[in-house]
C-alpha atoms as a PDB file:
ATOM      1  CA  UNK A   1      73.210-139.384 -49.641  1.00  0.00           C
ATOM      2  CA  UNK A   2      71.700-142.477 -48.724  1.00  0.00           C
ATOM      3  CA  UNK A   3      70.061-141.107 -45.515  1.00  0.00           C
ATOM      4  CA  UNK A   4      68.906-138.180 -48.019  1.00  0.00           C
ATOM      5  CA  UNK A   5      66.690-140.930 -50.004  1.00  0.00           C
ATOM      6  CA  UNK A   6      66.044-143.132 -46.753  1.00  0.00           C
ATOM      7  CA  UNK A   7      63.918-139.361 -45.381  1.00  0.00           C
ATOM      8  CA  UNK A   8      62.866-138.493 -48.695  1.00  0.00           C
ATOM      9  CA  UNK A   9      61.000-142.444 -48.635  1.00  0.00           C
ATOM     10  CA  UNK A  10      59.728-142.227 -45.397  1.00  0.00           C
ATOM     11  CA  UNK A  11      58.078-138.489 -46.278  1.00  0.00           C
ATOM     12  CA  UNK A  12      56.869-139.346 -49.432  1.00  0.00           C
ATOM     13  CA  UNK A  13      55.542-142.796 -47.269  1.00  0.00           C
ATOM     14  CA  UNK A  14      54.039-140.342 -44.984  1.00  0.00           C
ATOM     15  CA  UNK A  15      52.079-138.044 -47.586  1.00  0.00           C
ATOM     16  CA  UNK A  16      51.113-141.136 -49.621  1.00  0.00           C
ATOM     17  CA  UNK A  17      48.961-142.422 -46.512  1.00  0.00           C
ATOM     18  CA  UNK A  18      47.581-139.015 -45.171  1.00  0.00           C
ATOM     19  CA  UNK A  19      46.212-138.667 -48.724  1.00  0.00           C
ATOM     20  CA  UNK A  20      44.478-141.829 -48.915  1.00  0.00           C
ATOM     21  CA  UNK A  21      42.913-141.198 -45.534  1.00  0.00           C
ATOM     22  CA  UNK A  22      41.442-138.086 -46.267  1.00  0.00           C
ATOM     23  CA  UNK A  23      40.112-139.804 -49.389  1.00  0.00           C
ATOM     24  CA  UNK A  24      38.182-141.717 -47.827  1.00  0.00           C
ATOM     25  CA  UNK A  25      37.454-139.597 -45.170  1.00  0.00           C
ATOM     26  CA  UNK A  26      36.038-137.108 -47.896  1.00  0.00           C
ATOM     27  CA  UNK A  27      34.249-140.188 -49.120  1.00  0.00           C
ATOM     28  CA  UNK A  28      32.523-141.833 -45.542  1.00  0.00           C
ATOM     29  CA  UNK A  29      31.511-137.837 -45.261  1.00  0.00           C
ATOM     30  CA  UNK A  30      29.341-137.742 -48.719  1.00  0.00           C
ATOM     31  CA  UNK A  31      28.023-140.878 -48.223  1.00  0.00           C
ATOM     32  CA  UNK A  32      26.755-139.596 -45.015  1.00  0.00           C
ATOM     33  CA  UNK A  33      25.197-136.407 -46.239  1.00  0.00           C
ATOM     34  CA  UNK A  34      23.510-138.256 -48.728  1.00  0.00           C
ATOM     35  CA  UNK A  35      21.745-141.042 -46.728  1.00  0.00           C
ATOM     36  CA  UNK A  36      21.244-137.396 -44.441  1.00  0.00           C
ATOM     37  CA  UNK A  37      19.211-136.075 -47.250  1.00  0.00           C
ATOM     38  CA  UNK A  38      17.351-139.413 -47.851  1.00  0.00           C
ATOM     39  CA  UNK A  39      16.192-139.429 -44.180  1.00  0.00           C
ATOM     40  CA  UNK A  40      15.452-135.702 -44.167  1.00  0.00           C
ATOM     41  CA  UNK A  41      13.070-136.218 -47.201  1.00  0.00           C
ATOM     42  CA  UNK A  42      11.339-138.829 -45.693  1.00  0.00           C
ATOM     43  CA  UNK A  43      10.971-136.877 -42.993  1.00  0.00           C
ATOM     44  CA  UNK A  44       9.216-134.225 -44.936  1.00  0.00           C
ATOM     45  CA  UNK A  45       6.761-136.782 -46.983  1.00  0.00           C
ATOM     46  CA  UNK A  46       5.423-138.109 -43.377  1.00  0.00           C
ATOM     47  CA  UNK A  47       4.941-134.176 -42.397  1.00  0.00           C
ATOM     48  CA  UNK A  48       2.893-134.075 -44.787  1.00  0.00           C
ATOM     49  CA  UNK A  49       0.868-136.615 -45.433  1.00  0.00           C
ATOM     50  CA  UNK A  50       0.517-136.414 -41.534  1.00  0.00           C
ATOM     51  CA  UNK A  51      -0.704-131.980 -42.045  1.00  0.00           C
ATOM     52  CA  UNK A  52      -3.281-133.521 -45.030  1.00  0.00           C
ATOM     53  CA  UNK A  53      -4.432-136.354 -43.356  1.00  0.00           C
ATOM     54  CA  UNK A  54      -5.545-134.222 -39.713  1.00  0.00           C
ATOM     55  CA  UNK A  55      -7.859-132.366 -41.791  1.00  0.00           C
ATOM     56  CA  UNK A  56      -9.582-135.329 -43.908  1.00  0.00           C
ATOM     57  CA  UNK A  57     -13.551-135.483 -43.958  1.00  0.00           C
ATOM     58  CA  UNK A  58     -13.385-138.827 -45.318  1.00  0.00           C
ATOM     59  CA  UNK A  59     -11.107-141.483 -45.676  1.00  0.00           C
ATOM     60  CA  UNK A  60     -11.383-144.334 -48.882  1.00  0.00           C
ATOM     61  CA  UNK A  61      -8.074-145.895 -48.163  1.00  0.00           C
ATOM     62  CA  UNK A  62      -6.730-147.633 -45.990  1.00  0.00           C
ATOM     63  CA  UNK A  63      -9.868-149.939 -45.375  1.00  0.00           C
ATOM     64  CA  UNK A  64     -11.276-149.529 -41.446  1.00  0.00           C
ATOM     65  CA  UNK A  65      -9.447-153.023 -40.958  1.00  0.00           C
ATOM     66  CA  UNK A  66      -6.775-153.926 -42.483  1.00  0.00           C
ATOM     67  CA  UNK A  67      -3.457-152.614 -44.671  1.00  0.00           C
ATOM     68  CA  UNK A  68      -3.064-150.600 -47.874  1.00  0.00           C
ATOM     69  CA  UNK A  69      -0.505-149.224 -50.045  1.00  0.00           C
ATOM     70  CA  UNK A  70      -1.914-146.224 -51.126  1.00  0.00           C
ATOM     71  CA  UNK A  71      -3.505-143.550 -48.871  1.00  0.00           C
ATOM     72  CA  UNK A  72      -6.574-142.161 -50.091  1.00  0.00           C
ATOM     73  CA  UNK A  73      -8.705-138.908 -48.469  1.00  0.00           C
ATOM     74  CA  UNK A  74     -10.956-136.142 -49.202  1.00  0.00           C
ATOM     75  CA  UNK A  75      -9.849-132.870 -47.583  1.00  0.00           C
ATOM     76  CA  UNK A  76     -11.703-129.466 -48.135  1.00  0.00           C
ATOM     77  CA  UNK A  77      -9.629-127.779 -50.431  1.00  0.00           C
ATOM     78  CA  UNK A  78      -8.002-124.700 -48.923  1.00  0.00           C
ATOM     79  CA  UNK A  79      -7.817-122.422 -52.140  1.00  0.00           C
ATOM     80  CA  UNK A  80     -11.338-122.746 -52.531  1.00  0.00           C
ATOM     81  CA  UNK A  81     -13.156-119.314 -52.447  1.00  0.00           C
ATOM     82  CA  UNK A  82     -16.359-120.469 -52.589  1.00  0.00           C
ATOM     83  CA  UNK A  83     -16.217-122.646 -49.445  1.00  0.00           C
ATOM     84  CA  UNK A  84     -17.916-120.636 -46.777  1.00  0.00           C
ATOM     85  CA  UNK A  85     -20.735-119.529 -49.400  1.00  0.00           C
ATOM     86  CA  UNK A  86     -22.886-116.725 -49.722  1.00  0.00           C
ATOM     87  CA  UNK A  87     -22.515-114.940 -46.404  1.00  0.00           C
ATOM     88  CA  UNK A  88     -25.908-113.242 -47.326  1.00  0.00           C
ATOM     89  CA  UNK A  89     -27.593-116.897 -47.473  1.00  0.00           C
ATOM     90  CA  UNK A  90     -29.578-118.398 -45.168  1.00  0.00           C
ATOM     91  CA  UNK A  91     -27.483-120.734 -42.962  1.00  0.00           C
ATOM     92  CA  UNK A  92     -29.282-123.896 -43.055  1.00  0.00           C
ATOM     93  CA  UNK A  93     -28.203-123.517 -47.099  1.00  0.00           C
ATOM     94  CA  UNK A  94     -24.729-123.943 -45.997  1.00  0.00           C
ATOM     95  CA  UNK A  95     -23.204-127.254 -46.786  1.00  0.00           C
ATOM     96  CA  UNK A  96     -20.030-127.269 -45.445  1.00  0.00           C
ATOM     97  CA  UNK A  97     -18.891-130.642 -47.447  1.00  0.00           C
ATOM     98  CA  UNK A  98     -20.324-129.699 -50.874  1.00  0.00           C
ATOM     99  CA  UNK A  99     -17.776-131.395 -53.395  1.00  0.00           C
ATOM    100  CA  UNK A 100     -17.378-128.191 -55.305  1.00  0.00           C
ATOM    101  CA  UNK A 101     -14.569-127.429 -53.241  1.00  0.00           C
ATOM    102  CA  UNK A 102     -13.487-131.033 -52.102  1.00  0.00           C
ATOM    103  CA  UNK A 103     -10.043-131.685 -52.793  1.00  0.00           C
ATOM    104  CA  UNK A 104      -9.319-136.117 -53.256  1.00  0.00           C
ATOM    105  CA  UNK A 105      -5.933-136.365 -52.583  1.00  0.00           C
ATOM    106  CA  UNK A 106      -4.248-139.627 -52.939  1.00  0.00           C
ATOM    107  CA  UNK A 107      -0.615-140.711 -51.777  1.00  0.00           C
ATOM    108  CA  UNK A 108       0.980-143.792 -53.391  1.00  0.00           C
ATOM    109  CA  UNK A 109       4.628-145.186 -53.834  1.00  0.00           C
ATOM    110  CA  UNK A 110       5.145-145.733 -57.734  1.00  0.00           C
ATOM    111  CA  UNK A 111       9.091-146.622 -58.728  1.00  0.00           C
ATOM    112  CA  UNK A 112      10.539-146.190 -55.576  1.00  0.00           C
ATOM    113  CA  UNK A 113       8.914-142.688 -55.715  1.00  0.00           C
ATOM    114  CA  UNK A 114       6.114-140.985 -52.820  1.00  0.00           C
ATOM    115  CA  UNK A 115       3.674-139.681 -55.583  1.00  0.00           C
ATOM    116  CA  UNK A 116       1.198-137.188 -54.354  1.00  0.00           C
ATOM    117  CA  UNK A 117      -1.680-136.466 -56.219  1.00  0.00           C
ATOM    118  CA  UNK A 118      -4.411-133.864 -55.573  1.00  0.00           C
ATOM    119  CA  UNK A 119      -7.607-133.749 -57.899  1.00  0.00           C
ATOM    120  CA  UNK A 120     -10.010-131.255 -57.067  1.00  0.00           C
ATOM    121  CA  UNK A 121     -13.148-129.256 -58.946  1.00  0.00           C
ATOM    122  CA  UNK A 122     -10.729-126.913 -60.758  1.00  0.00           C
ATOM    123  CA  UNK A 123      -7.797-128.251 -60.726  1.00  0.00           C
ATOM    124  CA  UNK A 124      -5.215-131.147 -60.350  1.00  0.00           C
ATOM    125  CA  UNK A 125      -1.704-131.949 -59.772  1.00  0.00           C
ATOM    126  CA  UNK A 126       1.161-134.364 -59.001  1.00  0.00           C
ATOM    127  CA  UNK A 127       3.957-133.829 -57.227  1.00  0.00           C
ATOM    128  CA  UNK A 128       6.926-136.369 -56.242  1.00  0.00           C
ATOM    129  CA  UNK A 129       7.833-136.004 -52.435  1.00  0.00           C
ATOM    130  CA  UNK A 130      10.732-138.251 -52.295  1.00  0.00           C
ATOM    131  CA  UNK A 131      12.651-140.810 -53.840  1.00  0.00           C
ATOM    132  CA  UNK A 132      14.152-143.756 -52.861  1.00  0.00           C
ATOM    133  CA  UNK A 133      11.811-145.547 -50.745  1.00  0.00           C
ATOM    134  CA  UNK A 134      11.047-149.158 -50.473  1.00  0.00           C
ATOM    135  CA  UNK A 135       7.094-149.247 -48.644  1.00  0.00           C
ATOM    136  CA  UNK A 136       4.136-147.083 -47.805  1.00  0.00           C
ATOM    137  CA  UNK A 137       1.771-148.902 -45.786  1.00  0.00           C
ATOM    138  CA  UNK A 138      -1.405-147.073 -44.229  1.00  0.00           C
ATOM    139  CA  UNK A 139      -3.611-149.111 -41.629  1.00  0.00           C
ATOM    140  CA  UNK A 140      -6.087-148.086 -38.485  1.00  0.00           C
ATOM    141  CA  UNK A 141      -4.668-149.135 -35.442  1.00  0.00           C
ATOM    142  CA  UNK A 142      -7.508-148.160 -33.688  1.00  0.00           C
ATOM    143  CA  UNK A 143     -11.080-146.320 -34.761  1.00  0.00           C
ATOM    144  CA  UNK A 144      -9.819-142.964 -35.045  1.00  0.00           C
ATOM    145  CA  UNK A 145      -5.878-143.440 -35.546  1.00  0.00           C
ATOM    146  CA  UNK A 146      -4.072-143.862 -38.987  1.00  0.00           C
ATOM    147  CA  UNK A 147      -0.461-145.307 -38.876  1.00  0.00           C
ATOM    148  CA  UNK A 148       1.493-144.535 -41.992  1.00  0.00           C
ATOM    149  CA  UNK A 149       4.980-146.095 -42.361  1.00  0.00           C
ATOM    150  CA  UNK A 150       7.433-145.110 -44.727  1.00  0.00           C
ATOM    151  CA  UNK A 151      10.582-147.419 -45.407  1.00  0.00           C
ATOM    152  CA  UNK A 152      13.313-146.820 -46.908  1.00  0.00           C
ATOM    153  CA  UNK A 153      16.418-148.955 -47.403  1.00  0.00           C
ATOM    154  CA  UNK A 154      20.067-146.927 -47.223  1.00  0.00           C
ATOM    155  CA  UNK A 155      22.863-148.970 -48.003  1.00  0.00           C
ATOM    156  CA  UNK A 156      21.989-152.074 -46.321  1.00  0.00           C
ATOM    157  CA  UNK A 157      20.462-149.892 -43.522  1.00  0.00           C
ATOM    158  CA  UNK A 158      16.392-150.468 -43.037  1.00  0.00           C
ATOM    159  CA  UNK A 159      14.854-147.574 -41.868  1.00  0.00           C
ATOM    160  CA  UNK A 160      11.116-146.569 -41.223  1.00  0.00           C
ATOM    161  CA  UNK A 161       9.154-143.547 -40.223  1.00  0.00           C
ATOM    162  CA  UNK A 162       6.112-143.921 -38.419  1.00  0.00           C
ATOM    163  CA  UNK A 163       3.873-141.537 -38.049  1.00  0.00           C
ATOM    164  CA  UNK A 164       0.003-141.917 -36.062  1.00  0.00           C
ATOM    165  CA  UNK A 165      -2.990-139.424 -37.413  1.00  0.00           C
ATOM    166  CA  UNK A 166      -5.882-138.971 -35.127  1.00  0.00           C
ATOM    167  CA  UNK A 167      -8.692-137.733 -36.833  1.00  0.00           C
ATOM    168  CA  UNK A 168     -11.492-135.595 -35.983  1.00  0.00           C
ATOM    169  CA  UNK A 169     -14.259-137.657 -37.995  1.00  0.00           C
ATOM    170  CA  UNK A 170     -15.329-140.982 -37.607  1.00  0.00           C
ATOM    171  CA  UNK A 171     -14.061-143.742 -40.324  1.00  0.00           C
END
């Protein structure tokens, strides 16, 4: 009898630990995913700011020396239908810049929060890329190069994503 509840201890002993350490195995595994996600998303905002930012005309902000928050760009707006003009007109009519089909897109961190905002001619919106994030800093490293860097802290882990924009026009 006594050996009876000496095994019965030593199982119940057993079971007792194996739960706890798939508890916090199940735990170390959604923490994971999540800072996963976090990364993935940032990921995605740089994409695109870096897919916008190759086809800018202009650029307001960052300044050609120094840092800004806030990215700041003109971009022809590709849902224009009006921006090749009258194919029947002349072609030294053609302005290929007119700002009736600029789109001013602007990228900014506000609350932790990669804000993207697009205001063109006929339209405007806002969308949030990601959440989360600590920095957006936009600078020329060199006449024809943005650097945009993207930080993000994930439990106690500092993490940034650089990405480098050569552009086609001249700052």
């Amino acid at each position: 009898m006594l050996e009876m509840m000496l095994s019965m201890g030593v199982i119940f002993l057993v079971l007792g630990m194996t739960a706890m350490l798939v508890t916090d195995y199940s735990q170390s595994l959604k923490q994971g995913s999540s800072r996963e996600t976090l990364l993935d998303a940032l990921e995605f905002g740089a994409e695109r700011i870096r897919s916008e930012l190759v086809s800018a005309v202009s650029i307001t902000s960052p300044p050609a020396s120094g840092v800004s928050t806030t990215l700041n760009f003109d971009r022809v707006d590709p849902a224009s239908v009006n921006r090749l003009g009258d194919p029947t007109a002349p072609p030294f009519e053609w302005e290929p810049y007119d700002d009736s089909y600029m789109l001013v897109v602007s990228y900014s961190l506000s609350n932790g929060a990669l804000i993207r905002a697009a205001t063109g001619p006929v339209s405007s919106s806002q969308e949030q890329l990601c959440e989360n994030l600590q920095g957006l800093t936009a600078e020329f490293v060199d006449g024809r190069t943005v650097q945009v860097v993207l930080s993000v802290d994930v439990r106690g882990s500092f993490n940034e994503i650089r990405t480098e924009v050569p552009l086609w026009i001249e700052p």
